[in-house]
Protein backbone atom coordinates (compact mmCIF):
# COMPACT_ATOMS: atom_id res chain seq x y z
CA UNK A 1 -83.51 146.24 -12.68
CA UNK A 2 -80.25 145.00 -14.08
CA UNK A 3 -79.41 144.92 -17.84
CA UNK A 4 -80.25 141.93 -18.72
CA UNK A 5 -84.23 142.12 -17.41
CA UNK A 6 -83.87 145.47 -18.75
CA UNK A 7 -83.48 143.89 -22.46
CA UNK A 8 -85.73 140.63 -21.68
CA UNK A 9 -88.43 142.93 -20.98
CA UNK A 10 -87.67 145.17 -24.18
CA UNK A 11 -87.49 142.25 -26.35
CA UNK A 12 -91.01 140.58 -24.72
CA UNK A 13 -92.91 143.48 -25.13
CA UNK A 14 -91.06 144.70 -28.71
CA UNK A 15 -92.06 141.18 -29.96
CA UNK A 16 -95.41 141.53 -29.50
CA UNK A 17 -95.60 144.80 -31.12
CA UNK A 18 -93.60 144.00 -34.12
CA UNK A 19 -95.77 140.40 -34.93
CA UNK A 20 -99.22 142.49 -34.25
CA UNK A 21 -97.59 144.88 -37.15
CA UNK A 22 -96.29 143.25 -39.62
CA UNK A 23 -99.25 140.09 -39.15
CA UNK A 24 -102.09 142.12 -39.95
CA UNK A 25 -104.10 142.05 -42.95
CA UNK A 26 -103.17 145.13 -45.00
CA UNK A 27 -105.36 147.95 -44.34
CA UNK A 28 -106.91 147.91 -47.98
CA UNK A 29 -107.46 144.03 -47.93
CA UNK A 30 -111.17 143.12 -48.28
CA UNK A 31 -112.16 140.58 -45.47
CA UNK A 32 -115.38 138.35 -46.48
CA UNK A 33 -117.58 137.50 -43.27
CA UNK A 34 -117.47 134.13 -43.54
CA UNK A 35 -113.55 134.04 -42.90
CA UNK A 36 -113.32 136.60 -40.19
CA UNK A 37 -113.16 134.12 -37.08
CA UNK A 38 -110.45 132.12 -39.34
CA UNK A 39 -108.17 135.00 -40.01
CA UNK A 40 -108.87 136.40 -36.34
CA UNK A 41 -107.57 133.04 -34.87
CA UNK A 42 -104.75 132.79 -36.57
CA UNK A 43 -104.13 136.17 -35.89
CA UNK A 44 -104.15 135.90 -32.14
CA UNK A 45 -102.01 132.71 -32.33
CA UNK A 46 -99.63 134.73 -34.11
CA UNK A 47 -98.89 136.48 -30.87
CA UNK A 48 -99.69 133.90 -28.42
CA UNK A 49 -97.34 131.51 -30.49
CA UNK A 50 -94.31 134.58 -29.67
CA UNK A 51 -95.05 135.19 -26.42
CA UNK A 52 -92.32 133.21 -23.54
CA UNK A 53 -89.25 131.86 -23.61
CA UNK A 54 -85.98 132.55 -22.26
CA UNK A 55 -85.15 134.90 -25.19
CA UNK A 56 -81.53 133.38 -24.87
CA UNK A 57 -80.38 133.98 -28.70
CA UNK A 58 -81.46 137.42 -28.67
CA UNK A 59 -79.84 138.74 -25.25
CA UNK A 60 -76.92 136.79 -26.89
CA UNK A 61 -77.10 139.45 -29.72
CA UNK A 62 -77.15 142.25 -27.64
CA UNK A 63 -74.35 141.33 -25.65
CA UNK A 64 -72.16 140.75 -28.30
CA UNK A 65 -73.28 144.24 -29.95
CA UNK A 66 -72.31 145.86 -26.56
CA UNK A 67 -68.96 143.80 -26.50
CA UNK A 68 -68.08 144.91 -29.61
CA UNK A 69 -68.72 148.55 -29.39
CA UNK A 70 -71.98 148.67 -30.63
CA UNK A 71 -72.98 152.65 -30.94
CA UNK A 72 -75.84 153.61 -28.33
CA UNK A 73 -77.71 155.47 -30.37
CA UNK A 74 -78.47 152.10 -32.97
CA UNK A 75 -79.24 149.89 -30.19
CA UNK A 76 -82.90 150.02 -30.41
CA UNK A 77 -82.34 148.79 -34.59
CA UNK A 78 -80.33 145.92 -32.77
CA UNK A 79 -82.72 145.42 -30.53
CA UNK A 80 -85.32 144.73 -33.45
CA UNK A 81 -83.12 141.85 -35.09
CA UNK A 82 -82.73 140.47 -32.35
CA UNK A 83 -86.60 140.55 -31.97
CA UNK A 84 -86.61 139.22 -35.40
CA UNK A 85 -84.44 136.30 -35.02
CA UNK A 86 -87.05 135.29 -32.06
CA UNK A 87 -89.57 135.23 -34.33
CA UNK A 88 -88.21 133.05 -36.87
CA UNK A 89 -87.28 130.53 -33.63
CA UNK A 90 -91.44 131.09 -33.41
CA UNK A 91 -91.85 130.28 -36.86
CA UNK A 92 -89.81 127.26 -36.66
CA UNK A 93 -91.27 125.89 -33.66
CA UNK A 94 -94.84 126.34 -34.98
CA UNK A 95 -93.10 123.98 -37.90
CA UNK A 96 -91.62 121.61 -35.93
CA UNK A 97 -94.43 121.00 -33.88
CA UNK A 98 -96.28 120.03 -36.63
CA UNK A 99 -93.64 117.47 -37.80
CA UNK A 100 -93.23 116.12 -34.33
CA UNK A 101 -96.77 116.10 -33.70
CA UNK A 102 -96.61 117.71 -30.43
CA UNK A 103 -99.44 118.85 -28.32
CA UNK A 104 -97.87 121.44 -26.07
CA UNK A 105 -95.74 124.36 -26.44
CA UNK A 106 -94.13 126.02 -23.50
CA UNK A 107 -96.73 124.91 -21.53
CA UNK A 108 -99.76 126.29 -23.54
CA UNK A 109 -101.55 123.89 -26.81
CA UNK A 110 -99.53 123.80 -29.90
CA UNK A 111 -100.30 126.94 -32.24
CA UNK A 112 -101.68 123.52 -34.80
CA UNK A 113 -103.15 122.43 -31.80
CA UNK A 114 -105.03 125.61 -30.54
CA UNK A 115 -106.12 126.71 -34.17
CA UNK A 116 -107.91 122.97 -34.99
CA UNK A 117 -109.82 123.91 -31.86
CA UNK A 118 -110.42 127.21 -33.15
CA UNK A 119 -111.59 126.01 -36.26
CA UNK A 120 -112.79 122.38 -35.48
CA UNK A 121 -111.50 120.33 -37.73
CA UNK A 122 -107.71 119.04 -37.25
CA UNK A 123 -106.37 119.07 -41.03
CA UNK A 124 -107.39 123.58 -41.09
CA UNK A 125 -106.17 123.28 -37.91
CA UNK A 126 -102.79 121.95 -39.18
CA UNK A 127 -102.89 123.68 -42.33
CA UNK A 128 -102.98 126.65 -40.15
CA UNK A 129 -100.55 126.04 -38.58
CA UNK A 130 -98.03 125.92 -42.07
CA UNK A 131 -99.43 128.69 -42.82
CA UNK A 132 -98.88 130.55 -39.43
CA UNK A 133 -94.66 129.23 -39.36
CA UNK A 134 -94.62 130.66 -43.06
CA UNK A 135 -96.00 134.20 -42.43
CA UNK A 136 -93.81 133.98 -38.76
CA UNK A 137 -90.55 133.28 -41.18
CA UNK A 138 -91.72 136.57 -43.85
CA UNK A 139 -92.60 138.79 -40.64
CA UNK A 140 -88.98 138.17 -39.48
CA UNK A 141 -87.24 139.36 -42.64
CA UNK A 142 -89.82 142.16 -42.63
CA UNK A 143 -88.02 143.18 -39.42
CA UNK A 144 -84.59 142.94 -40.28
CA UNK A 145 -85.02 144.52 -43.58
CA UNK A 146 -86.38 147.44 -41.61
CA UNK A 147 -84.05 147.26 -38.64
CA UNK A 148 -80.83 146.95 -41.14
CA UNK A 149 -81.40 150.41 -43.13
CA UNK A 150 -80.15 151.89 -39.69
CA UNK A 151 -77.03 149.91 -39.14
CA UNK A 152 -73.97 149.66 -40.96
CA UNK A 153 -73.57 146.61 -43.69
CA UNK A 154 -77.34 146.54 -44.27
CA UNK A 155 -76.88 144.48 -47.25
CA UNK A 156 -74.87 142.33 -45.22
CA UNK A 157 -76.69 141.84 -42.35
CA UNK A 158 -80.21 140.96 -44.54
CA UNK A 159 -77.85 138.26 -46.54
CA UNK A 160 -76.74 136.76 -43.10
CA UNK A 161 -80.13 136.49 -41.72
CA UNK A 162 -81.11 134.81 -44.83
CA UNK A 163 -78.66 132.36 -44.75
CA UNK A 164 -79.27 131.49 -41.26
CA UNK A 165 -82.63 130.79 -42.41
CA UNK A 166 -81.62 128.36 -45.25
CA UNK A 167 -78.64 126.83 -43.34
CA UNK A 168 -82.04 126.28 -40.55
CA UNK A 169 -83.67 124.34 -43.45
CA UNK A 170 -81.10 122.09 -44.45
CA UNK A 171 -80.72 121.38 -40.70
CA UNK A 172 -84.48 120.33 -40.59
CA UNK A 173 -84.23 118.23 -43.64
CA UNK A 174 -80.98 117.13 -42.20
CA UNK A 175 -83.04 115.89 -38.71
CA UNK A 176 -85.45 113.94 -40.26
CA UNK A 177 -82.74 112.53 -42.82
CA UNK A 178 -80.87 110.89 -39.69
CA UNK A 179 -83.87 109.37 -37.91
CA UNK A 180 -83.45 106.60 -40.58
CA UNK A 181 -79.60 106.22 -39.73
CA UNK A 182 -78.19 103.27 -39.20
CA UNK A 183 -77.45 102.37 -35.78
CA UNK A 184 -74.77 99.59 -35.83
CA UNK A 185 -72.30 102.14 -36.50
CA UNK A 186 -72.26 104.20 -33.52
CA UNK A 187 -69.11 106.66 -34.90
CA UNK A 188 -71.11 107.51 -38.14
CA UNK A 189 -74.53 108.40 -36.04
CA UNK A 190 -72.48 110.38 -33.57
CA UNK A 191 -70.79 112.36 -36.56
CA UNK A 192 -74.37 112.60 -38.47
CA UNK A 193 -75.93 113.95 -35.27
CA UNK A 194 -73.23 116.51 -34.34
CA UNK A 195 -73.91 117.61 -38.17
CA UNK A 196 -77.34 118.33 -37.40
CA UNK A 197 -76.39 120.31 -34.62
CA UNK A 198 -73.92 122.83 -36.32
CA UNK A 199 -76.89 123.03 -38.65
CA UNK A 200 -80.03 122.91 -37.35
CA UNK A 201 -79.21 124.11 -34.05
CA UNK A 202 -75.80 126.41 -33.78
CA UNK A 203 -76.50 128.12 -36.99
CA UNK A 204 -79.57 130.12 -35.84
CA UNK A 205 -79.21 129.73 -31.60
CA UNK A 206 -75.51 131.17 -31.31
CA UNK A 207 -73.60 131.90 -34.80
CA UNK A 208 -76.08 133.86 -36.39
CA UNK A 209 -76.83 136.09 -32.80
CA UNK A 210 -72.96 136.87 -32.49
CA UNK A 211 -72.62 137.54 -36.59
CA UNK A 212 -75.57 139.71 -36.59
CA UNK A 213 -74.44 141.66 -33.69
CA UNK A 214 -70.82 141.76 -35.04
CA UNK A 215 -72.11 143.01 -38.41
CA UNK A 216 -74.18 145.62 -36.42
CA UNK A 217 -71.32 147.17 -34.52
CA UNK A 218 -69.64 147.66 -38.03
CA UNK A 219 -67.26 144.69 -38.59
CA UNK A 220 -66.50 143.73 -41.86
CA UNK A 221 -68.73 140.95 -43.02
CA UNK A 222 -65.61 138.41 -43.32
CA UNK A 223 -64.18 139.23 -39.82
CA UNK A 224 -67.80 138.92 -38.52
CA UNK A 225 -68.32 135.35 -39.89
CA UNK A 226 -64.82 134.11 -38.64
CA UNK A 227 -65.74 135.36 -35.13
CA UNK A 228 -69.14 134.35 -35.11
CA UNK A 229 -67.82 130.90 -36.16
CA UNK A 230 -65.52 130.39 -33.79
CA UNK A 231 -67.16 131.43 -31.24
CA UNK A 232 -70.68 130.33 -31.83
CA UNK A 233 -70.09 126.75 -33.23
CA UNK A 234 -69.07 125.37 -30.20
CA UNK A 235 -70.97 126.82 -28.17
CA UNK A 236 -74.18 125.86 -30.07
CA UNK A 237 -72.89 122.26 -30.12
CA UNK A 238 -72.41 122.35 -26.59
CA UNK A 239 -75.74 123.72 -25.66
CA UNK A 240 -77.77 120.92 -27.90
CA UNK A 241 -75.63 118.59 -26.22
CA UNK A 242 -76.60 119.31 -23.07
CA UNK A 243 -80.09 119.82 -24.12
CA UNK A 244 -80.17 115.86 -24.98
CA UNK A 245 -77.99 115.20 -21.78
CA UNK A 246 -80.72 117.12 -19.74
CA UNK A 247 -83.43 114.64 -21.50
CA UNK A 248 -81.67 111.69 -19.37
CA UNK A 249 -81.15 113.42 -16.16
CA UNK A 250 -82.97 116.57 -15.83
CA UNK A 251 -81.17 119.65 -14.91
CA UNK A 252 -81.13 123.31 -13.19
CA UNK A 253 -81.95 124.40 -16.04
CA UNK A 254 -86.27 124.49 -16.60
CA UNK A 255 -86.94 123.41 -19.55
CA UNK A 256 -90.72 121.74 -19.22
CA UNK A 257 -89.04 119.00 -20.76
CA UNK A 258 -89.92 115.88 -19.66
CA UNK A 259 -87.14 113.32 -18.47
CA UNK A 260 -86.65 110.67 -21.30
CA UNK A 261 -88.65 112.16 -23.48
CA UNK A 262 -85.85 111.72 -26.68
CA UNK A 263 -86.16 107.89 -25.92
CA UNK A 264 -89.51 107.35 -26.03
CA UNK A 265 -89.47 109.20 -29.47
CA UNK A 266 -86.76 106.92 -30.42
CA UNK A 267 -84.30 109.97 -31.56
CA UNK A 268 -80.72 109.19 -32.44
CA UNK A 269 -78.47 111.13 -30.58
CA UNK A 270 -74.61 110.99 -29.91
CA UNK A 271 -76.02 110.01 -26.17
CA UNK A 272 -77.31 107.12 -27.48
CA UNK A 273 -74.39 106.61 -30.01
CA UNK A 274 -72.07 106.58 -27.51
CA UNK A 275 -74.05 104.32 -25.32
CA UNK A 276 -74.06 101.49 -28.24
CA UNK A 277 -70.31 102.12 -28.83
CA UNK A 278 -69.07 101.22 -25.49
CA UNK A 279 -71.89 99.01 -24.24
CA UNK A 280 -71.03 94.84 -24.09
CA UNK A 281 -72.63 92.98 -27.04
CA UNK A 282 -75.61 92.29 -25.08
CA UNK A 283 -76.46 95.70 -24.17
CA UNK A 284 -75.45 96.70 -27.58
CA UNK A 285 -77.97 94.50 -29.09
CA UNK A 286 -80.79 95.68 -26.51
CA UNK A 287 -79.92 99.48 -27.07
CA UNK A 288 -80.21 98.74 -31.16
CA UNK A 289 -83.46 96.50 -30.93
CA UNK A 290 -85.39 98.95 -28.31
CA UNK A 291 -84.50 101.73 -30.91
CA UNK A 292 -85.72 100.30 -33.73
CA UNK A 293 -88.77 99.56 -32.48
CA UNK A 294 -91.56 101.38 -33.18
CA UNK A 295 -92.31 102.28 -29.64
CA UNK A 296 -90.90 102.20 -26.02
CA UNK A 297 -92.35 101.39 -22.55
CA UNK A 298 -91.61 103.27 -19.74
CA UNK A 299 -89.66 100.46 -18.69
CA UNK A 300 -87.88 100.96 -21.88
CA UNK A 301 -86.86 104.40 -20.83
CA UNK A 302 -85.92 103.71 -17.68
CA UNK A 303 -83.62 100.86 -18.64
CA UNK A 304 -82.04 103.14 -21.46
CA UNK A 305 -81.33 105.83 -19.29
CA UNK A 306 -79.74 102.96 -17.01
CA UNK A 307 -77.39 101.92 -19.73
CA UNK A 308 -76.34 105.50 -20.95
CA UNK A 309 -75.15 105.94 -17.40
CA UNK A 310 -73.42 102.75 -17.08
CA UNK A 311 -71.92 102.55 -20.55
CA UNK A 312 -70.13 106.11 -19.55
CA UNK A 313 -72.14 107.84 -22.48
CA UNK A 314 -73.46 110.59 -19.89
CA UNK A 315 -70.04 111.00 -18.44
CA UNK A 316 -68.57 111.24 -22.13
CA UNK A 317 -71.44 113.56 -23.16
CA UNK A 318 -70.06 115.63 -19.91
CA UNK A 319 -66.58 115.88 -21.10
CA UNK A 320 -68.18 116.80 -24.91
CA UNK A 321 -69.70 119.65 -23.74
CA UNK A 322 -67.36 120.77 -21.31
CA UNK A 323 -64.20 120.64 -24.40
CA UNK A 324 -66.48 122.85 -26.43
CA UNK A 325 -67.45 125.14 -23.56
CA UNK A 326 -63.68 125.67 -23.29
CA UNK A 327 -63.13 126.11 -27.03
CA UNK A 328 -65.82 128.69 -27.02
CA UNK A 329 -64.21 130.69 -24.49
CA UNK A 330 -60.89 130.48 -25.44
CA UNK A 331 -62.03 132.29 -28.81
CA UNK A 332 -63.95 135.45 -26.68
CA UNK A 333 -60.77 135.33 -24.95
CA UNK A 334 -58.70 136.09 -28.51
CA UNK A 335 -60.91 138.87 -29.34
CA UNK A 336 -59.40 140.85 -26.78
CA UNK A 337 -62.27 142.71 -25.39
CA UNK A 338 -62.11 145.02 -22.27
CA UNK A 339 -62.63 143.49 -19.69
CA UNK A 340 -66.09 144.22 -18.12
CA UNK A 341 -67.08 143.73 -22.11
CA UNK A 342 -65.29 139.97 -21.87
CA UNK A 343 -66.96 139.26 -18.87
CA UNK A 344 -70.62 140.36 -19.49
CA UNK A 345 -70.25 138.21 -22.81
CA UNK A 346 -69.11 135.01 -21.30
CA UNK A 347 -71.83 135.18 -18.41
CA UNK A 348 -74.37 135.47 -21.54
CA UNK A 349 -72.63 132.77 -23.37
CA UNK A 350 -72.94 130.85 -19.71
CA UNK A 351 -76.33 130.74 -20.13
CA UNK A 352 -76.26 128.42 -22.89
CA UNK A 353 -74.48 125.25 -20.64
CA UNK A 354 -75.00 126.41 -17.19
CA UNK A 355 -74.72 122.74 -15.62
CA UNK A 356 -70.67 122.88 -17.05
CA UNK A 357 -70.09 126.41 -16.89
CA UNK A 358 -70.61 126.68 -13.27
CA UNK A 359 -68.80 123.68 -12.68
C-alpha cells in the first residue's frame, strides 16, 4: 500500500472514531425515554454524515507536514487535525445542504433528509439537521484543541483553525449575498464570484491544510500564513474553478455531480460571467433573461452550456485555472524543498485540478 492509501485509510477510520467520541452524550447526562430514538438518530447520522469522500484537504495537510519536516513522532497529532478539518467540511455540508435544499449527499439522503425520515416530520428533520452541522463544527475544535497540546504553536494552530472557520462563514454569507448580483455587469460578477472563492472555498480546502501543517512542523505563525497564502490561494481558486467548469462538461474527475447542474440552479459564476461578457447582444440578452428566471428547462441547460462554449467562456475558464495552477507551483517551487519533498507535494496539490495539471 503506498502512502497516500496508507493515510486515506488512517484518516477514514480515525474519523469515525473521533465523531463517535466527542458526539456522544456525556456519560453523566440523563436520557428521558421518550427522546432516545431522537438522540440515537442523530447520533448515527453523525457518523454516516463523515463517512466518504476523497479526503483531499486532509492528505493535503499531511503532505505539506512531511514537506516541511514535520517530526515522525507528532504525526499521528497531525493526523488528528487533519481529521478535524474533515469534519468541519462535514459540518458545513450538513449546512449547506440545508440551504440548498438538496436531497443527496455523496450518493446517500441528505443528513436533513435521512433524520426527517427518522423522525417523520420534515421541519425536526431539518432542525436536526442545524443542530447536527453545529455539534459537527464544536466536535472539530474539540479535536484540534486536543491534537494542538502535542505540536508546537498550539495557541497558534487553535487561532488558525478558528479563523478558517469564520473566514468559512463570511464565505457562506458571501454565496448567498451574490446570488442577487447583478448580471449586466459581467466584470463585477466575475470579481464577486472569485471573492467567494478565496473565501468560501480556498480558505478552508487548501490555505488552511498547508497553514496548519506549516504551523505543525514548527514554522513561525507569520512565515506559515505567507506560505500558506501563496501557495494555497491559487490553488483553491483554481480547483473551484474547475469544479464549475466540470458542471458544463463533466470531467475525469468523479464527482456524482450532475452535468449542468449550476444552471439549472441559476448560480452566478465567472463561467457564466464570462459567457455574457463576450457573447453578441442577442445571446447576451438570452444568457441574462434565462438567469433571471426563476427556473430552467433542460433545453435551457443545454443551450447555456452551448453558449459558454461558443462565447470562449470554457476556453477562458481553461486558461484561468491553468495561470493559477502555475502560480501555485511556482510558490512550492520558492520554498526550496528537497526534492522528493517538492515532488510528493505538487502530485498532492495535482489532485486539486487534475484535468490542467496533467495537461
Amino acid at each position: 500500500m503506498c502512502k497516500t492509501d496508507a493515510d486515506r485509510s488512517n484518516i477514514e477510520s480515525r474519523i469515525v472514531s473521533l465523531v463517535d467520541k466527542w458526539s456522544a452524550m456525556p456519560m453523566e447526562a440523563e436520557m428521558p425515554e421518550a427522546c432516545r430514538h431522537v438522540v440515537d438518530a442523530v447520533s448515527r447520522q453523525a457518523t454516516s454524515s463523515s463517512e466518504g469522500g476523497k479526503r483531499l484537504r486532509a492528505l493535503l495537510m499531511l503532505a505539506a507536514y512531511d514537506a516541511f519536516d514535520g517530526h515522525a513522532d507528532t504525526r499521528n497529532a497531525m493526523l488528528d487535525v487533519a481529521c478535524a478539518l474533515e469534519v468541519f467540511q462535514t459540518a458545513a455540508l450538513v449546512h449547506d445542504d440545508i440551504i440548498d435544499d438538496s436531497d443527496l449527499r455523496r450518493g446517500k439522503p441528505s443528513a436533513h433528509r435521512a433524520l426527517e425520515t427518522d423522525t417523520g416530520s420534515p421541519a425536526i428533520g431539518r432542525g436536526l439537521g442545524l443542530m447536527l452541522g453545529d455539534l459537527l463544527a464544536t466536535v472539530c475544535i474539540d479535536i484540534v484543541n486536543e491534537a494542538a497540546a502535542l505540536l508546537p504553536h498550539a495557541t497558534a494552530l487553535t487561532s488558525a483553525f478558528l479563523n478558517m472557520q469564520r473566514e468559512v462563514e463570511i464565505g457562506q454569507i458571501l454565496d448567498l449575498a451574490v446570488e442577487q448580483a447583478p448580471l449586466q455587469d459581467a466584470e463585477a460578477l466575475a470579481n464577486a464570484s472569485l471573492n467567494v472563492f478565496r473565501w468560501k472555498t480556498a480558505s478552508y480546502t487548501t490555505i488552511a491544510p498547508i497553514e496548519l501543517a506549516l504551523l505543525g512542523s514548527g514554522a513561525a505563525p507569520g512565515q506559515a500564513r505567507e506560505r500558506a497564502l501563496a501557495i494555497g490561494k491559487p490553488l483553491g481558486l483554481a480547483f473551484q474553478l474547475e469544479d464549475d467548469l466540470i458542471d458544463v462538461i463533466g470531467s475525469s474527475r468523479a464527482t456524482g455531480k450532475p452535468v449542468g447542474g449550476d444552471i439549472r440552479e441559476g448560480k452566478r459564476t465567472v463561467l457564466l460571467a464570462d459567457a455574457i461578457a463576450h457573447a453578441d447582444c442577442a445571446a447576451r440578452d438570452e444568457l441574462i433573461a434565462m438567469f433571471e428566471a426563476s427556473s430552467r428547462s433542460e433545453s435551457d441547460v443545454s443551450r447555456a452550456i452551448g453558449l459558454f462554449q461558443s462565447t470562449g467562456a470554457v476556453e477562458r475558464s481553461r486558461q484561468r485555472i491553468g495561470a493559477l495552477w502555475d502560480e501555485s507551483v511556482q510558490a512550492i517551487r520558492e520554498c526550496k524543498l528537497e526534492q522528493n519533498h517538492e515532488t510528493a507535494l505538487l502530485e498532492t496539490c495535482a489532485r486539486f485540478v487534475p484535468d490542467i495539471a496533467k495537461s
